[in-house]
Protein backbone atom coordinates (compact mmCIF):
# COMPACT_ATOMS: atom_id res chain seq x y z
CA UNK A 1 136.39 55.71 32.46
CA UNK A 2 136.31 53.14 29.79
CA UNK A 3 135.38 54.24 26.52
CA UNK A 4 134.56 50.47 25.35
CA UNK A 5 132.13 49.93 28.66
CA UNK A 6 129.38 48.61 27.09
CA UNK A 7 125.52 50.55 27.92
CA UNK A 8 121.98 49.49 26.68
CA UNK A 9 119.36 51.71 27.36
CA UNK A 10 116.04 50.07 27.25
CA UNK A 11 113.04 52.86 26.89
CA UNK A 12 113.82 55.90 24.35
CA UNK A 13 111.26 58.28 25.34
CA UNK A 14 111.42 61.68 26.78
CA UNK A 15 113.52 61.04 29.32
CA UNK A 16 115.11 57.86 28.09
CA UNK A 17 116.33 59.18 25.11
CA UNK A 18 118.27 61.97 26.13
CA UNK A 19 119.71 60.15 29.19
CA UNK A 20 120.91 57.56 26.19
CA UNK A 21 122.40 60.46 23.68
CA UNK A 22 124.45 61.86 26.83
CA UNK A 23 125.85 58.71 27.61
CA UNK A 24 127.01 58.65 23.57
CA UNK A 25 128.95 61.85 24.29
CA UNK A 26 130.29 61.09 27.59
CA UNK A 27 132.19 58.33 25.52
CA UNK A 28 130.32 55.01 25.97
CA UNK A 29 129.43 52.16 23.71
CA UNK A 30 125.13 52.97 23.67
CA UNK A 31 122.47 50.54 21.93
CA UNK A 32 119.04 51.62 22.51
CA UNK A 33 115.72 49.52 22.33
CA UNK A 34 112.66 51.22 21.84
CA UNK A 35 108.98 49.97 20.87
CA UNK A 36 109.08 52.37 17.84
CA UNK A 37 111.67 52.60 15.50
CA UNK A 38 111.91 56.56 15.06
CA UNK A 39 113.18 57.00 18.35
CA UNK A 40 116.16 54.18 18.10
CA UNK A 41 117.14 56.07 14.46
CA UNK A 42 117.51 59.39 16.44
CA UNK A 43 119.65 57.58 19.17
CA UNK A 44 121.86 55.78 16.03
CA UNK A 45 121.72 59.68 14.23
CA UNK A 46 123.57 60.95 17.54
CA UNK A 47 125.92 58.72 17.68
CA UNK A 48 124.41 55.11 19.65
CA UNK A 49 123.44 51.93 18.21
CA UNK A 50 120.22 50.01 17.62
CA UNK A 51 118.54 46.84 18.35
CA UNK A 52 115.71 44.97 17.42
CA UNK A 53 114.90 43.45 20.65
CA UNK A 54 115.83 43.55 24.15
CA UNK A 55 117.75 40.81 24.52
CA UNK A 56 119.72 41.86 21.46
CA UNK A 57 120.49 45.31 23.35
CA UNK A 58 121.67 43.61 26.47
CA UNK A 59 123.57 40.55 25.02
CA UNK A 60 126.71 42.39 25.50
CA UNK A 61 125.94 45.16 27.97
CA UNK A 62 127.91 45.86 30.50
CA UNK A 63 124.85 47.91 32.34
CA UNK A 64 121.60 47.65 31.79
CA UNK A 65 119.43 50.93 31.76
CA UNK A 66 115.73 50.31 31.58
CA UNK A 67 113.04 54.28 31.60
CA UNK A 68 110.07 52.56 30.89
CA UNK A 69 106.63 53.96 32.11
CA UNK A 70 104.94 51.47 35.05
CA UNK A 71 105.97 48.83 37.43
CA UNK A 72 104.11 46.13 34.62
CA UNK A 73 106.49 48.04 31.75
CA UNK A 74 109.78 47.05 33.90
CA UNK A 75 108.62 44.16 35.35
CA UNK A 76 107.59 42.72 31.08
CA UNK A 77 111.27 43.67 30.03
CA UNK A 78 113.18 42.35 32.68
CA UNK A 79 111.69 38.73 32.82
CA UNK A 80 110.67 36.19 30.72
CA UNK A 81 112.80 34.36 28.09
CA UNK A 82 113.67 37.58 26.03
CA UNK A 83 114.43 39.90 28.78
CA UNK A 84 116.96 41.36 30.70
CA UNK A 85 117.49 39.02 32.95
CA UNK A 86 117.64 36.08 31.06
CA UNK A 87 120.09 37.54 27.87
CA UNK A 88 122.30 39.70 30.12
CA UNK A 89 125.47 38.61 30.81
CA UNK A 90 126.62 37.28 34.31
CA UNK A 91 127.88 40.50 36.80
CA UNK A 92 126.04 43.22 34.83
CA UNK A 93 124.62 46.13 36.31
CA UNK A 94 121.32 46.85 35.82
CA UNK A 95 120.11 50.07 36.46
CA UNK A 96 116.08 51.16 36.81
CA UNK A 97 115.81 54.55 36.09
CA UNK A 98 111.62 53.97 36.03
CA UNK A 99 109.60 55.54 38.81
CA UNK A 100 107.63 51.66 39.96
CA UNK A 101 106.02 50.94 43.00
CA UNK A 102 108.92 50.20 45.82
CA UNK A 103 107.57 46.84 46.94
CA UNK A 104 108.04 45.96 42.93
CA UNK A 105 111.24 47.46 42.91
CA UNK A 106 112.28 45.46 45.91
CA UNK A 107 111.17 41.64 44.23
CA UNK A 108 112.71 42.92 41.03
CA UNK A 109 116.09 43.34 42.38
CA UNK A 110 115.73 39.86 44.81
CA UNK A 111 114.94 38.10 40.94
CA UNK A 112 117.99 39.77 39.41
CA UNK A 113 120.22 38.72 42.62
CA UNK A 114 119.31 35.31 41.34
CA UNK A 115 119.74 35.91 37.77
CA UNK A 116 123.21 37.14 38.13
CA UNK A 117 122.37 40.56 37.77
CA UNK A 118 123.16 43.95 39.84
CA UNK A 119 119.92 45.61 40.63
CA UNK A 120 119.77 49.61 41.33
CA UNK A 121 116.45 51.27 41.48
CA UNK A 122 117.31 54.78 40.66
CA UNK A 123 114.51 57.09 39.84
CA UNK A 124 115.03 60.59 38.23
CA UNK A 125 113.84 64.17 38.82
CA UNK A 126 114.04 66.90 36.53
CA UNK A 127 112.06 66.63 33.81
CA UNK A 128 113.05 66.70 29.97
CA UNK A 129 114.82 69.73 30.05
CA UNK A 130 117.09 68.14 33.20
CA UNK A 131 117.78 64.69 30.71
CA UNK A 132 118.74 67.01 28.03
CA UNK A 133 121.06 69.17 30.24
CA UNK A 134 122.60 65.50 32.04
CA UNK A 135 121.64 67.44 35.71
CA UNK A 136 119.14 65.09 37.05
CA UNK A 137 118.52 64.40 40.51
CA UNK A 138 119.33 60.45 40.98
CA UNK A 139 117.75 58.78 44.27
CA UNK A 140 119.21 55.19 44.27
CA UNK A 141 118.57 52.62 45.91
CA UNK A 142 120.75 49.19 45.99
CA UNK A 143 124.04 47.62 47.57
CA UNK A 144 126.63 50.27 48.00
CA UNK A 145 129.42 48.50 45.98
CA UNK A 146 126.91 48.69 42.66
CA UNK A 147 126.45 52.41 43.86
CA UNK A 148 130.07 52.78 43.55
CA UNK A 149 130.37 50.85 40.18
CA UNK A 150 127.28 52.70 39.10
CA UNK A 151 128.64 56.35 39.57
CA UNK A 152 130.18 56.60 36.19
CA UNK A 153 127.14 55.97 34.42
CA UNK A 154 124.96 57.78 36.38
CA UNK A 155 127.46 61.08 36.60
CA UNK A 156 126.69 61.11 32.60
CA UNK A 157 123.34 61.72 33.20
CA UNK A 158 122.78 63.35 36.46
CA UNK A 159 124.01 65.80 38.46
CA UNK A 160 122.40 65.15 42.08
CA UNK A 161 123.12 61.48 42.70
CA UNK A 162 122.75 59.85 46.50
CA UNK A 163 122.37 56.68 47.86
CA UNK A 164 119.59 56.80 49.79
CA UNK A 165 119.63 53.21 51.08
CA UNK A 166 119.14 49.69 50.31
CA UNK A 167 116.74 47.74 46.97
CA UNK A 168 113.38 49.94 46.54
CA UNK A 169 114.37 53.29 48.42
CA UNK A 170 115.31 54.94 45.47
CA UNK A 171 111.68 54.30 44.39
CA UNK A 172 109.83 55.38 47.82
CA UNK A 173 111.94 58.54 47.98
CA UNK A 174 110.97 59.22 43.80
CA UNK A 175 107.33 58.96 45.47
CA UNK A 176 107.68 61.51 48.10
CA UNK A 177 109.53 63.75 45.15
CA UNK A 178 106.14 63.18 43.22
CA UNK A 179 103.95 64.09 46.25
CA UNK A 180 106.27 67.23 47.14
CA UNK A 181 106.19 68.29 43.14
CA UNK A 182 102.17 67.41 42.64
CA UNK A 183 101.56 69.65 45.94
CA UNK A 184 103.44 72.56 44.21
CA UNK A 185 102.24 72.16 41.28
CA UNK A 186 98.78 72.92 42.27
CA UNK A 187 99.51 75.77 44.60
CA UNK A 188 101.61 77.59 41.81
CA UNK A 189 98.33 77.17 39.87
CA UNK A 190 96.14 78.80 42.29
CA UNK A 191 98.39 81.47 43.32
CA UNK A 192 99.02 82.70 39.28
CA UNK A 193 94.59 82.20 39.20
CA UNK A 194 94.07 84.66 42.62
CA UNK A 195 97.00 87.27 40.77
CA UNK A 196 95.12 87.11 37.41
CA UNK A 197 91.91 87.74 39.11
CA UNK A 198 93.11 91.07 40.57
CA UNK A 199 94.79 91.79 37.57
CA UNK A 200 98.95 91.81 38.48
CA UNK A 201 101.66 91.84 36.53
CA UNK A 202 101.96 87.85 36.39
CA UNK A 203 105.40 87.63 34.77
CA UNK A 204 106.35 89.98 37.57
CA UNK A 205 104.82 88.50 40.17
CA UNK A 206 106.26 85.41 39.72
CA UNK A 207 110.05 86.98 39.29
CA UNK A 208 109.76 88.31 43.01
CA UNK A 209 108.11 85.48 44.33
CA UNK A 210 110.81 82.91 43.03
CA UNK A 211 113.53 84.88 44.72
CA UNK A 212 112.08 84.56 48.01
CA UNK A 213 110.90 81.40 50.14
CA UNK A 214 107.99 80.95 47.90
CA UNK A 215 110.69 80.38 45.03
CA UNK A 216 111.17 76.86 44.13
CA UNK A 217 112.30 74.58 40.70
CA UNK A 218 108.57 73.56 39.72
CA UNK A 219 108.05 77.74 39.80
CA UNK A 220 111.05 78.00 38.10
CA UNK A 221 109.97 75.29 34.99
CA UNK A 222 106.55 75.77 35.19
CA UNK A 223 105.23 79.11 36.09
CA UNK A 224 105.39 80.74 32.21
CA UNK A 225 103.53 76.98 31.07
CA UNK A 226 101.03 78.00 32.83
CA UNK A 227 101.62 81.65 32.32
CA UNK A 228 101.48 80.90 28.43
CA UNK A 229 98.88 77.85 28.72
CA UNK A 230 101.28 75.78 26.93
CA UNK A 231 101.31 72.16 27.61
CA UNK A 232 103.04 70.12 25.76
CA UNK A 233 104.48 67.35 27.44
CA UNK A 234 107.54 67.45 29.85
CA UNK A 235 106.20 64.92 31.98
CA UNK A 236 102.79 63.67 31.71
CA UNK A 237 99.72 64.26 33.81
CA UNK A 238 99.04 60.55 33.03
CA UNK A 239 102.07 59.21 34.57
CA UNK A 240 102.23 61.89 37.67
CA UNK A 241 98.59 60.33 38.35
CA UNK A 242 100.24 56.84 38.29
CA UNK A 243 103.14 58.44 40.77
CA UNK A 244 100.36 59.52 42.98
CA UNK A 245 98.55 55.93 42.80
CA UNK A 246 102.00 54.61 44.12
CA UNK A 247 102.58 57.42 47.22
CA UNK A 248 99.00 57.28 48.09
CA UNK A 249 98.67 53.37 48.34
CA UNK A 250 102.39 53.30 50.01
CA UNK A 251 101.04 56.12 52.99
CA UNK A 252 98.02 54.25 53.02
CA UNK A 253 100.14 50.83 53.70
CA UNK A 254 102.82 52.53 56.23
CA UNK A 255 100.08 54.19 58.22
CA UNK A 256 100.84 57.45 56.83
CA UNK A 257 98.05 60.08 56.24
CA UNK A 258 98.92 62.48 53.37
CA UNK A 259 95.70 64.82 53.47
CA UNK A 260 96.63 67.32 51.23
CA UNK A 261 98.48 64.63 48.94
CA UNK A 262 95.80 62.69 48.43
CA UNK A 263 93.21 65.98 47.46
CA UNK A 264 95.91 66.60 44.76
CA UNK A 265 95.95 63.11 43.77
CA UNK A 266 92.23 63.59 43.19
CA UNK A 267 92.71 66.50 41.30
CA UNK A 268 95.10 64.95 39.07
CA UNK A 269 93.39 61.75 38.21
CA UNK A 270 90.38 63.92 37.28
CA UNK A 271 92.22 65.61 34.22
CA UNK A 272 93.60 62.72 33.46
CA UNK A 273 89.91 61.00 33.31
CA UNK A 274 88.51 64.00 31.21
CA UNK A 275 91.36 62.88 28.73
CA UNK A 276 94.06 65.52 29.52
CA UNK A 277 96.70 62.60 30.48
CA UNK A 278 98.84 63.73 27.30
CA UNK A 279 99.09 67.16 28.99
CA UNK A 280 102.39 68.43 30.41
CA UNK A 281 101.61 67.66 34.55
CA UNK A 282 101.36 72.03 34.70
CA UNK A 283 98.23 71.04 32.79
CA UNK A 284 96.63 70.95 36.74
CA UNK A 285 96.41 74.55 35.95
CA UNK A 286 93.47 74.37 33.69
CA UNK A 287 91.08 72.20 36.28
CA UNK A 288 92.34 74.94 39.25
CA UNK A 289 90.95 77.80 36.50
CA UNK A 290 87.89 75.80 36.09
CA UNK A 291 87.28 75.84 39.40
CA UNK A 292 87.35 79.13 39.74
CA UNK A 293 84.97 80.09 36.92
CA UNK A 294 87.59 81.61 34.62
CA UNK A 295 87.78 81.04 31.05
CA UNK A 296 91.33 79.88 29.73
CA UNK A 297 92.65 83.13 28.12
């Protein structure tokens, strides 16, 4: 690796930022951009550098890394006159770590062609504990050559990486992973409301039940949340409804019925509407115990 390669990481937030501090220690040059200030400080306080704009983080970047919320988030820092594409520097790689719709994904990286720019859509799974660990699961979509000049960068944060095919199929397989995540979300919080309501041993329960076919990452991360009905944000309920706005409308356009998918998708976009969007997406838990006439404990 070089040590000098050059990375800006646009989007310090709870993934962003720890994707940017193990980049730091894996021994690249990192400026961060971030809407609020405290977050770039903690980036410069671990070792990175700050900017006051985008096009000041990209100037000299030799990738681009943009984990920003929505498809409107990546699509306002990418163009106009002070965005990516427009400030960074001819042969770049840019790298969109976002979860966006793939039909956005797919334009994005046509405009960046043009621009000069290498476009990878490469979506992440893991949560916040998996950005501050550097083992995320990286779906990416793109050329293969910018796969290959990508797998540096991407090695520093991930662990999981594959190239699942060409511009935007790193963002329709980040959808299924939503739908497949959502789905198990909500039966984890039904099963732990039926062994409540016959009074197991929960924390027991759950042991067995991950070692066996049942057993299964979002049990793994999320069955004590829900356990301890603490839900502080690892990932948002408001931003898994936003992932389920993009699968459903994307079955919905391939011809694709998703019944029990779509229920979820209901189920989420109802917490989020009684203002629960801040909530940690294990959160579904309290609307399953509603339904079920129990009390949170």
């Amino acid at each position: 690796m070089t040590s000098k390669q050059k990375v800006a990481v646009i989007g310090l937030g709870i993934m962003g930022l720890p994707m940017a501090v193990n980049l730091v220690k894996a021994g690249f040059d990192v400026t961060g951009y971030n809407r609020s200030q405290d977050k770039i400080d903690k980036l410069v306080s671990e070792g990175g550098r700050g900017a006051a704009s985008v096009a000041e983080a990209v100037r000299e970047a030799d990738v681009v890394i943009t984990m920003v919320p929505d498809s409107p988030d990546v699509e306002a820092v990418v163009n106009g006159a002070e965005g990516v594409f427009a400030n960074t520097k001819d042969g770049a790689l840019w790298i969109d770590a976002s979860s966006i719709r793939p039909d956005v994904a797919v334009q994005l990286a046509s405009a960046a062609r043009e621009a000069g720019v290498r476009p990878l859509d490469a979506p992440v799974s893991g949560g916040e504990q998996g950005a501050v660990d550097g083992v995320l699961s990286i779906m990416v979509g793109g050329e293969a050559a910018d796969f290959e000049a990508g797998q540096e960068i991407l090695n520093a944060v991930g662990k999981t990486i594959v190239h699942v095919g060409p511009s935007g199929s790193g963002q329709t397989v980040k959808a299924a992973n939503q739908l497949i995540v959502a789905g198990n979300i909500a039966l984890l919080a039904e099963a732990i409301v039926f062994l409540e309501a016959y009074g197991v041993d929960t924390t027991a329960a759950l042991k067995v039940l991950g070692g066996g076919l049942a057993g299964s990452k979002v049990l793994e991360q999320k069955g004590q949340k829900m356990l301890d009905r603490s839900f502080e944000p690892g990932f948002r309920l408001a931003l898994h409804n936003k992932d389920m706005g993009i699968v459903t409308s994307a079955a919905r356009k391939a011809g694709v019925s998703i019944p029990v998918g779509a229920l979820v998708a209901q189920l989420i976009g109802s917490m989020v509407n009684q203002g629960d969007g801040g909530l940690d997406h294990s959160g579904l838990f309290k609307l399953v115990e509603q339904l079920s006439g129990r009390t949170a404990k």
